[in-house]
PDB file of N, CA and C in Angstrom:
ATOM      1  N   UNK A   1      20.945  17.338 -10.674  1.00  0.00           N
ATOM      2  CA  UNK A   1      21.895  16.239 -10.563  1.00  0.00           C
ATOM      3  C   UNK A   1      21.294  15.162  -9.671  1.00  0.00           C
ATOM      4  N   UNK A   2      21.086  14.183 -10.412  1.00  0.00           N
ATOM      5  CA  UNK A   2      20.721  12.630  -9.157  1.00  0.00           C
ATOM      6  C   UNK A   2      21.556  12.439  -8.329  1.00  0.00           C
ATOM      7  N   UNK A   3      20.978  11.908  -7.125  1.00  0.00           N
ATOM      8  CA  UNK A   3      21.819  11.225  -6.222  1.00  0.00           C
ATOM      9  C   UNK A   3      22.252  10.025  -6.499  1.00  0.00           C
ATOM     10  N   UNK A   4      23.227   9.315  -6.235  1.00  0.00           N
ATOM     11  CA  UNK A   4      23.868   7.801  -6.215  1.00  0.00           C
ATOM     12  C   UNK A   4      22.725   7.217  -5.461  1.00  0.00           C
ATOM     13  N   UNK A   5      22.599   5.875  -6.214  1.00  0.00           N
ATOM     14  CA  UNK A   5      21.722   5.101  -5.482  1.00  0.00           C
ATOM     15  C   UNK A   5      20.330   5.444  -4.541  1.00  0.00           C
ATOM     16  N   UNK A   6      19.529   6.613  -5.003  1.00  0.00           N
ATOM     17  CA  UNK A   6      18.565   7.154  -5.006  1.00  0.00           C
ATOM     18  C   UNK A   6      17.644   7.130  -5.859  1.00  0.00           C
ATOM     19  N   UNK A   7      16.357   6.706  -6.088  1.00  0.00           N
ATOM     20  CA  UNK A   7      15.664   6.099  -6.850  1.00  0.00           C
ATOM     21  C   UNK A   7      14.081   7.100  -6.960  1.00  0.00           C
ATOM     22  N   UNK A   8      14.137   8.168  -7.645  1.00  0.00           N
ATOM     23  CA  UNK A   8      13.185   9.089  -6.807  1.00  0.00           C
ATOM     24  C   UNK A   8      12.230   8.744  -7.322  1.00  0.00           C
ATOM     25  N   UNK A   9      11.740   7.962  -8.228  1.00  0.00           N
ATOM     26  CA  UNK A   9      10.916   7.129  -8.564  1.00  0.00           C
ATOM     27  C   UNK A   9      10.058   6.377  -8.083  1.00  0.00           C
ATOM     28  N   UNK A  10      10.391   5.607  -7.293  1.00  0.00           N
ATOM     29  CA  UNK A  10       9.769   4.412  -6.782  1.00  0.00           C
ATOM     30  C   UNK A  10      10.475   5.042  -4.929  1.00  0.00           C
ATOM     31  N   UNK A  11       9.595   3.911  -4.249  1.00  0.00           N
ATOM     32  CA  UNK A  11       9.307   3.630  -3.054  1.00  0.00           C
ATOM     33  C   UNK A  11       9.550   2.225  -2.817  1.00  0.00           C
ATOM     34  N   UNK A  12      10.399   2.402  -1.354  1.00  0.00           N
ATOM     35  CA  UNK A  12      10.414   0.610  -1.060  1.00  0.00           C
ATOM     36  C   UNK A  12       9.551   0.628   0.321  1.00  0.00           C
ATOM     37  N   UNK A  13       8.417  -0.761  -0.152  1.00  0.00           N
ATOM     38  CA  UNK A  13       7.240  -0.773   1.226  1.00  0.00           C
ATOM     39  C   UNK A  13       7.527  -2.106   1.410  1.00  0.00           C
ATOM     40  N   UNK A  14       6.858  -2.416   2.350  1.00  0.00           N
ATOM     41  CA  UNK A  14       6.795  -3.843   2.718  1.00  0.00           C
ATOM     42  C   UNK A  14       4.926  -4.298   2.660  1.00  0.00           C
ATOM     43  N   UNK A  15       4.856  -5.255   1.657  1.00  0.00           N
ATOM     44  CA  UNK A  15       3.485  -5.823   2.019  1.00  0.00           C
ATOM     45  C   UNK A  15       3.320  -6.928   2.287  1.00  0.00           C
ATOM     46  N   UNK A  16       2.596  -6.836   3.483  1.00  0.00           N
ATOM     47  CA  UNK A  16       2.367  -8.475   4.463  1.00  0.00           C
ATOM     48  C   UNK A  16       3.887  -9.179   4.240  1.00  0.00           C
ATOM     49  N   UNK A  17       4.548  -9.015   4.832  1.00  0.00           N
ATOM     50  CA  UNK A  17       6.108  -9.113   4.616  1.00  0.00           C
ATOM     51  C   UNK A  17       6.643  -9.233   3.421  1.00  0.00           C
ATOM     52  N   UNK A  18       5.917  -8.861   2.472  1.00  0.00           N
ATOM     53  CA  UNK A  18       7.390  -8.853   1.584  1.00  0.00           C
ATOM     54  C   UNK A  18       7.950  -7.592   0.881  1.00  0.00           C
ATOM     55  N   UNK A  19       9.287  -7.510   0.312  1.00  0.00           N
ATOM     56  CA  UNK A  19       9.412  -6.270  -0.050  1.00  0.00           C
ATOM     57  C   UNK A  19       9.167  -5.896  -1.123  1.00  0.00           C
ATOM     58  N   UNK A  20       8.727  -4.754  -1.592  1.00  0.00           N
ATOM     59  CA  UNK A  20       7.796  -3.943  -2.864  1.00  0.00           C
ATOM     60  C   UNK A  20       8.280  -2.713  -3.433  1.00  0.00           C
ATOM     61  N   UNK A  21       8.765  -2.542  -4.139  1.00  0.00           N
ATOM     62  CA  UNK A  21       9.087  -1.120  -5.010  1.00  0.00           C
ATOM     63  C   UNK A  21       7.934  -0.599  -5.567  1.00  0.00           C
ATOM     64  N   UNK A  22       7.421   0.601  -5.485  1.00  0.00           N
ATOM     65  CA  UNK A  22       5.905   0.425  -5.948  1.00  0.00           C
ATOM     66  C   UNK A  22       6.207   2.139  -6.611  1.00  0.00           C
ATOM     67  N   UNK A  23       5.636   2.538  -7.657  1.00  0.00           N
ATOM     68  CA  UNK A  23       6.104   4.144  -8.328  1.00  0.00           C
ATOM     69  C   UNK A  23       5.806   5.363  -7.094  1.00  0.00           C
ATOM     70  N   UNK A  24       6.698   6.038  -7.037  1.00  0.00           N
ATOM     71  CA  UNK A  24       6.462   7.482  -6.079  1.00  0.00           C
ATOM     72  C   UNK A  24       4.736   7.778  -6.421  1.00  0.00           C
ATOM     73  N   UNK A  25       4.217   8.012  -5.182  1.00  0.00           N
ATOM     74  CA  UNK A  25       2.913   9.313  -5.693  1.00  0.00           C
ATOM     75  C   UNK A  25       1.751   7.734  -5.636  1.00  0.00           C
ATOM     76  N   UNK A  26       1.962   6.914  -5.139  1.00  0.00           N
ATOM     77  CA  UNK A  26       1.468   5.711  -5.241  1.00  0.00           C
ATOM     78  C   UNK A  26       0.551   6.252  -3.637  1.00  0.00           C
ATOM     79  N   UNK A  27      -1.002   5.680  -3.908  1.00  0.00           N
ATOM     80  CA  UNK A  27      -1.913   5.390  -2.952  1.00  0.00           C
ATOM     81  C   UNK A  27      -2.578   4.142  -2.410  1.00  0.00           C
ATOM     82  N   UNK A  28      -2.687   3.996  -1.228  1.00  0.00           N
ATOM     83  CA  UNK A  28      -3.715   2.643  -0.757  1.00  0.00           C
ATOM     84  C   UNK A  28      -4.564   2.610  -2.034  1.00  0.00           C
ATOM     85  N   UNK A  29      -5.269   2.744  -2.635  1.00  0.00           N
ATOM     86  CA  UNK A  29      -6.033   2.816  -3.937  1.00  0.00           C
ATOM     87  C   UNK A  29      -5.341   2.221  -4.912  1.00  0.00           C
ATOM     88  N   UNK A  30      -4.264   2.619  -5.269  1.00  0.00           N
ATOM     89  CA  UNK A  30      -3.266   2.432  -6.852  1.00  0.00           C
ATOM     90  C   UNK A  30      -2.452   1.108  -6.119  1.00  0.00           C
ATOM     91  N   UNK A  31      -2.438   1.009  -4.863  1.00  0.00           N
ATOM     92  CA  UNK A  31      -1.901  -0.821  -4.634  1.00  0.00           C
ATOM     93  C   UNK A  31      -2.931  -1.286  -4.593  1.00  0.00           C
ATOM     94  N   UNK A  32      -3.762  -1.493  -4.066  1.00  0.00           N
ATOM     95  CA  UNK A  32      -5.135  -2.150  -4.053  1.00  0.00           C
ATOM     96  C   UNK A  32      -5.168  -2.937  -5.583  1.00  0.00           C
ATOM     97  N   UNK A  33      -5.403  -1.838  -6.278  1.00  0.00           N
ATOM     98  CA  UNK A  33      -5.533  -2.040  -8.123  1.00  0.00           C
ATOM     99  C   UNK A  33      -4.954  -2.842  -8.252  1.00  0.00           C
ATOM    100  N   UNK A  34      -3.162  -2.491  -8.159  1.00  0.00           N
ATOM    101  CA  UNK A  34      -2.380  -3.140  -8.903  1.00  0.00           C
ATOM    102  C   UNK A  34      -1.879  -4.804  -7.892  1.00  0.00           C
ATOM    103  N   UNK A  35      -2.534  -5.054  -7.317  1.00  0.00           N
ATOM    104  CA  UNK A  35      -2.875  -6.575  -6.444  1.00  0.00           C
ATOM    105  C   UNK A  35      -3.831  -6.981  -7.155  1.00  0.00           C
ATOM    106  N   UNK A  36      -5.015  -6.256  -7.669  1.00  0.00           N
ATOM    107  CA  UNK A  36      -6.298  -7.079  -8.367  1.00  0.00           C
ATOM    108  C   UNK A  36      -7.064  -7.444  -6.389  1.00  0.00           C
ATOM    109  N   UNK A  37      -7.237  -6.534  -6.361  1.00  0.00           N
ATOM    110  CA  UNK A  37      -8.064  -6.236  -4.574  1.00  0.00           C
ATOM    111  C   UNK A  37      -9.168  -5.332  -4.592  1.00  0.00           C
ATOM    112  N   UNK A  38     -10.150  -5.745  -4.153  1.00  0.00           N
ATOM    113  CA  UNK A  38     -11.270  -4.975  -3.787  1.00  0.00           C
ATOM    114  C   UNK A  38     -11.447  -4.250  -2.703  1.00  0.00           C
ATOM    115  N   UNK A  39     -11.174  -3.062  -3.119  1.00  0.00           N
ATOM    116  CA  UNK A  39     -11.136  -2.328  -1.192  1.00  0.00           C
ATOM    117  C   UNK A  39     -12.401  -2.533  -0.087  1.00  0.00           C
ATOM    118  N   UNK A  40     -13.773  -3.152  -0.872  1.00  0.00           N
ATOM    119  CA  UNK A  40     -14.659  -3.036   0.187  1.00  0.00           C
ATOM    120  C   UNK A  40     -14.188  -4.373   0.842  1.00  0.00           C
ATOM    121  N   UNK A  41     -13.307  -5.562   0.216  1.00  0.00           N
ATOM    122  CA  UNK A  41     -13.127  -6.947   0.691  1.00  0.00           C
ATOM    123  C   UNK A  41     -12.064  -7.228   1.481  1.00  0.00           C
ATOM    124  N   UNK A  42     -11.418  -6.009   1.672  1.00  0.00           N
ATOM    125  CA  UNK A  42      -9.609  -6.331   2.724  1.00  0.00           C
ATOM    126  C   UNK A  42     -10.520  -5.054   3.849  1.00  0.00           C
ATOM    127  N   UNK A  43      -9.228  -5.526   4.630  1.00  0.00           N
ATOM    128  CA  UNK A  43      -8.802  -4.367   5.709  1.00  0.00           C
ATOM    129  C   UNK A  43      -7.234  -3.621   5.714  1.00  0.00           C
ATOM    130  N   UNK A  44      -7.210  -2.610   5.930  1.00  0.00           N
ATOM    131  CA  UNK A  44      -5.594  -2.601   5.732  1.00  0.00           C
ATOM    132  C   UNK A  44      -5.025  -1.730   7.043  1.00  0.00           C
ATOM    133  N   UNK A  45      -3.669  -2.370   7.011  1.00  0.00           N
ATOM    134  CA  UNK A  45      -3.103  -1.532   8.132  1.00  0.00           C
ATOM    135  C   UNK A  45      -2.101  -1.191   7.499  1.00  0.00           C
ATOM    136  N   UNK A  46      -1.806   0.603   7.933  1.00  0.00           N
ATOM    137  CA  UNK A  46      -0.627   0.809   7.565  1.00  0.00           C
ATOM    138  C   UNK A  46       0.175   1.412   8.798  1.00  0.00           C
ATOM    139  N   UNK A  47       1.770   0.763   9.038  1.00  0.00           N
ATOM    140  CA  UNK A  47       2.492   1.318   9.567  1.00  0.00           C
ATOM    141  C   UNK A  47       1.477   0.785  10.815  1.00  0.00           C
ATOM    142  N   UNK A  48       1.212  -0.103  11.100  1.00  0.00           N
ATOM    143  CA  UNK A  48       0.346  -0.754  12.566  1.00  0.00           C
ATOM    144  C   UNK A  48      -1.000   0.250  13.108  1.00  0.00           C
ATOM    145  N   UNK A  49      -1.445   1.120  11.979  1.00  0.00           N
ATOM    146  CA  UNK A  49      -2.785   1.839  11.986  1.00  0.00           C
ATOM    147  C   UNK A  49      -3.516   1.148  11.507  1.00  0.00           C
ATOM    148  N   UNK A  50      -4.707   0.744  11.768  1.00  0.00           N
ATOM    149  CA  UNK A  50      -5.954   0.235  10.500  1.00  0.00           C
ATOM    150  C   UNK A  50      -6.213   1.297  10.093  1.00  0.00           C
ATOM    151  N   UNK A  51      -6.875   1.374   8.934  1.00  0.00           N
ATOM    152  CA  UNK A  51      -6.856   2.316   7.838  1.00  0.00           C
ATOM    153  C   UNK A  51      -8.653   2.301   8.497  1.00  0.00           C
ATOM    154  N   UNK A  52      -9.738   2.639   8.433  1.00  0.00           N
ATOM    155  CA  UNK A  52     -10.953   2.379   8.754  1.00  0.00           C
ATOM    156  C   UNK A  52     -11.841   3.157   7.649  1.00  0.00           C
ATOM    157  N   UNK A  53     -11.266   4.136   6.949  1.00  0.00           N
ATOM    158  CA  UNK A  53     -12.094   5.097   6.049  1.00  0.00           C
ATOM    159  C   UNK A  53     -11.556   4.780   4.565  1.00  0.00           C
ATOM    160  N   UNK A  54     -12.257   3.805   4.303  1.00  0.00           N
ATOM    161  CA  UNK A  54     -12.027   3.231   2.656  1.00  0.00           C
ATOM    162  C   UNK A  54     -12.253   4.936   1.651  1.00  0.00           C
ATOM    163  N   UNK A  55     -12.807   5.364   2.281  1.00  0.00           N
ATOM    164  CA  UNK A  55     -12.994   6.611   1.005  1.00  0.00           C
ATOM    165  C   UNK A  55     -11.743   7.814   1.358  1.00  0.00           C
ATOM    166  N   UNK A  56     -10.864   7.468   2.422  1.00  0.00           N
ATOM    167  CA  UNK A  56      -9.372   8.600   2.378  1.00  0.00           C
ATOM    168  C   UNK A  56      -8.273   7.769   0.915  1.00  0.00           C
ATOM    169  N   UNK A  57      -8.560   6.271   1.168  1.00  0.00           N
ATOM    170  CA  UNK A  57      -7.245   5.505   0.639  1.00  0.00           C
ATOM    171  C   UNK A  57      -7.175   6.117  -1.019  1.00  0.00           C
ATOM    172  N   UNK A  58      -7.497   6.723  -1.325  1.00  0.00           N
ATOM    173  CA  UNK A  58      -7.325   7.689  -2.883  1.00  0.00           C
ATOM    174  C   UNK A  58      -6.352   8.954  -2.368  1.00  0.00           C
ATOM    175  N   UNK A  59      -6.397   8.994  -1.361  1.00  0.00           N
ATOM    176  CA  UNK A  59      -5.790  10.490  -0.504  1.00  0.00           C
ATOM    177  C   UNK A  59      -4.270   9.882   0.248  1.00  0.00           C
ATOM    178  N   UNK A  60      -4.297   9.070   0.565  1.00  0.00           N
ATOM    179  CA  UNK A  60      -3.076   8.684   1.483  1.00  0.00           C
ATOM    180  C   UNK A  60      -1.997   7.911   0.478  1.00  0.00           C
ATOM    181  N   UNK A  61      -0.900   8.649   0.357  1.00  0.00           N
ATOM    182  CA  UNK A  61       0.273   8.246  -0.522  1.00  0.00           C
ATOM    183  C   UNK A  61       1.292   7.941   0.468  1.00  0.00           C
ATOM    184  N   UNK A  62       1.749   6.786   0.132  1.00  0.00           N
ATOM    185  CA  UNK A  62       2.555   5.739   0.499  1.00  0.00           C
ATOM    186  C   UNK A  62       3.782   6.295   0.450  1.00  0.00           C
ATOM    187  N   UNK A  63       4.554   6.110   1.362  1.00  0.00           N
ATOM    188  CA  UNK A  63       5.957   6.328   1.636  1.00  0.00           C
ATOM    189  C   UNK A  63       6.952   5.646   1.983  1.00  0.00           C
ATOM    190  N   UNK A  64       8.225   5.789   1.645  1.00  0.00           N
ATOM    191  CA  UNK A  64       9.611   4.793   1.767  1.00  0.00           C
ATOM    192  C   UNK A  64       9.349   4.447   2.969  1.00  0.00           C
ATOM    193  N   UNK A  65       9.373   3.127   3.354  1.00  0.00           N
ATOM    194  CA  UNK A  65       9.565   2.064   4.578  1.00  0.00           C
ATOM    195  C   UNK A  65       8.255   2.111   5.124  1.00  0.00           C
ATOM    196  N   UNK A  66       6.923   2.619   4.207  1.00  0.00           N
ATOM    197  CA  UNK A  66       6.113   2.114   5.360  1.00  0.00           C
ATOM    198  C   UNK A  66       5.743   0.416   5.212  1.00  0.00           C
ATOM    199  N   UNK A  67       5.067   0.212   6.343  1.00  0.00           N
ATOM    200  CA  UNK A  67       4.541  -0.939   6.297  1.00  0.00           C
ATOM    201  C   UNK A  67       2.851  -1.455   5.829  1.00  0.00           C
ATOM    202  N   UNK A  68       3.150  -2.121   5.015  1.00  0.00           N
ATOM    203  CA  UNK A  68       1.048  -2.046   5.126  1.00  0.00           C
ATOM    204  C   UNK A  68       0.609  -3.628   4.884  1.00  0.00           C
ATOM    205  N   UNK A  69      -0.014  -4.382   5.881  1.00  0.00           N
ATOM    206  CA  UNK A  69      -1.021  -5.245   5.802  1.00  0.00           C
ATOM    207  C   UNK A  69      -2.320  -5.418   5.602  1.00  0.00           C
ATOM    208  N   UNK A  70      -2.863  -6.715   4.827  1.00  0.00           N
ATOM    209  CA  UNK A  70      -3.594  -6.537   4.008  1.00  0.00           C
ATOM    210  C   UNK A  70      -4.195  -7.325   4.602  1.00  0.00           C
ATOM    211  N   UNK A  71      -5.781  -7.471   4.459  1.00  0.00           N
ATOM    212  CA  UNK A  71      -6.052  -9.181   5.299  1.00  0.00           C
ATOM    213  C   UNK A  71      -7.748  -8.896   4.483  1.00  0.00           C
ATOM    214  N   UNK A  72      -8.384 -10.619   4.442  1.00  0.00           N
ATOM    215  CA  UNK A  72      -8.947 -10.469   3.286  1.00  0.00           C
ATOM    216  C   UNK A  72     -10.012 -10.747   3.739  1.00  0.00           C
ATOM    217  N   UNK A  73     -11.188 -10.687   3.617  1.00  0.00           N
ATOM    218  CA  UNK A  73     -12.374 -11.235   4.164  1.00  0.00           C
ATOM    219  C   UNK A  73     -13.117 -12.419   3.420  1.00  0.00           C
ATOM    220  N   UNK A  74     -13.091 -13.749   3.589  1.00  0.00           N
ATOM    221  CA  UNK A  74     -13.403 -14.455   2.977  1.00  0.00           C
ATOM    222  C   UNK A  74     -14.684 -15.188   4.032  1.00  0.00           C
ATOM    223  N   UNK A  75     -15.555 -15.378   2.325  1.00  0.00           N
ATOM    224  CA  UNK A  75     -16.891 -15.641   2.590  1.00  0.00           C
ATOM    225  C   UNK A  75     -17.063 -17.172   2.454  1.00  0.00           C
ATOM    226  N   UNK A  76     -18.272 -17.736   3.270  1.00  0.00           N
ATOM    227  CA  UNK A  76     -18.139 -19.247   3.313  1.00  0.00           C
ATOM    228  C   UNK A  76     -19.367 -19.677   3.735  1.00  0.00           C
ATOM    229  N   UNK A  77     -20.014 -20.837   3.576  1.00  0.00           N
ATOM    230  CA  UNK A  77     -20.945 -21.446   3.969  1.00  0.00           C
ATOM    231  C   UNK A  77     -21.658 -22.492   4.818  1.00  0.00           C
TER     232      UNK A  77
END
Protein backbone atom coordinates (compact mmCIF):
# COMPACT_ATOMS: atom_id res chain seq x y z
CA UNK A 1 0.00 0.00 0.00
CA UNK A 2 1.53 3.63 -0.92
CA UNK A 3 1.77 6.27 1.27
CA UNK A 4 -0.21 9.67 0.62
CA UNK A 5 1.93 12.06 -0.84
CA UNK A 6 5.06 9.91 -0.86
CA UNK A 7 6.82 9.65 -3.99
CA UNK A 8 9.18 6.58 -3.66
CA UNK A 9 10.38 7.27 -6.86
CA UNK A 10 12.08 10.26 -7.08
CA UNK A 11 14.09 12.41 -4.62
CA UNK A 12 13.85 16.11 -3.88
CA UNK A 13 17.64 17.78 -3.95
CA UNK A 14 18.57 21.08 -4.27
CA UNK A 15 21.16 22.06 -7.05
CA UNK A 16 23.13 25.26 -6.70
CA UNK A 17 19.81 26.49 -5.32
CA UNK A 18 17.34 25.22 -7.12
CA UNK A 19 14.91 22.55 -6.48
CA UNK A 20 15.23 19.06 -8.38
CA UNK A 21 13.24 15.85 -8.34
CA UNK A 22 15.76 13.57 -9.73
CA UNK A 23 14.68 9.29 -9.94
CA UNK A 24 15.48 7.26 -6.53
CA UNK A 25 18.91 5.21 -6.88
CA UNK A 26 20.26 8.41 -8.68
CA UNK A 27 24.29 9.09 -8.36
CA UNK A 28 26.76 12.17 -8.54
CA UNK A 29 27.46 10.35 -11.96
CA UNK A 30 23.68 9.95 -13.33
CA UNK A 31 23.29 14.00 -12.41
CA UNK A 32 26.40 14.92 -13.85
CA UNK A 33 24.98 13.10 -17.23
CA UNK A 34 21.77 14.27 -17.04
CA UNK A 35 23.15 18.28 -16.76
CA UNK A 36 25.36 17.41 -19.93
CA UNK A 37 28.64 17.92 -17.24
CA UNK A 38 31.92 16.59 -17.37
CA UNK A 39 33.04 15.29 -14.08
CA UNK A 40 36.78 15.93 -14.73
CA UNK A 41 35.46 19.90 -15.40
CA UNK A 42 33.22 20.73 -12.06
CA UNK A 43 33.87 20.31 -8.48
CA UNK A 44 31.07 19.24 -6.38
CA UNK A 45 29.92 19.65 -2.97
CA UNK A 46 27.54 17.70 -1.40
CA UNK A 47 25.64 18.55 1.71
CA UNK A 48 28.79 21.30 2.33
CA UNK A 49 31.46 18.23 1.71
CA UNK A 50 33.59 18.57 -1.47
CA UNK A 51 33.32 15.47 -3.07
CA UNK A 52 37.41 15.14 -3.99
CA UNK A 53 37.36 11.41 -5.44
CA UNK A 54 35.74 11.72 -8.94
CA UNK A 55 36.02 7.85 -9.19
CA UNK A 56 33.45 7.20 -5.74
CA UNK A 57 30.65 9.61 -7.62
CA UNK A 58 29.27 6.20 -9.52
CA UNK A 59 29.04 4.89 -5.77
CA UNK A 60 27.40 7.75 -3.85
CA UNK A 61 23.50 7.86 -4.28
CA UNK A 62 21.79 10.89 -3.61
CA UNK A 63 19.26 11.36 -1.05
CA UNK A 64 15.97 13.37 -0.12
CA UNK A 65 17.13 16.97 0.93
CA UNK A 66 20.58 16.69 0.16
CA UNK A 67 22.28 19.57 -1.06
CA UNK A 68 24.86 19.54 -3.91
CA UNK A 69 26.89 22.37 -5.61
CA UNK A 70 28.36 22.39 -8.66
CA UNK A 71 31.03 24.90 -9.78
CA UNK A 72 32.70 24.78 -13.14
CA UNK A 73 36.13 25.29 -14.17
CA UNK A 74 36.41 27.54 -16.95
CA UNK A 75 39.33 27.90 -19.20
CA UNK A 76 40.62 31.24 -20.70
CA UNK A 77 43.34 33.04 -22.28
Amino acid sequence: MAHLGVRSDAVAITVNGDSRDIPAGSTITSLLTSLELDPRLVVVERNREILRDRDSYGHIELTDGDTIEIVHFVGGG
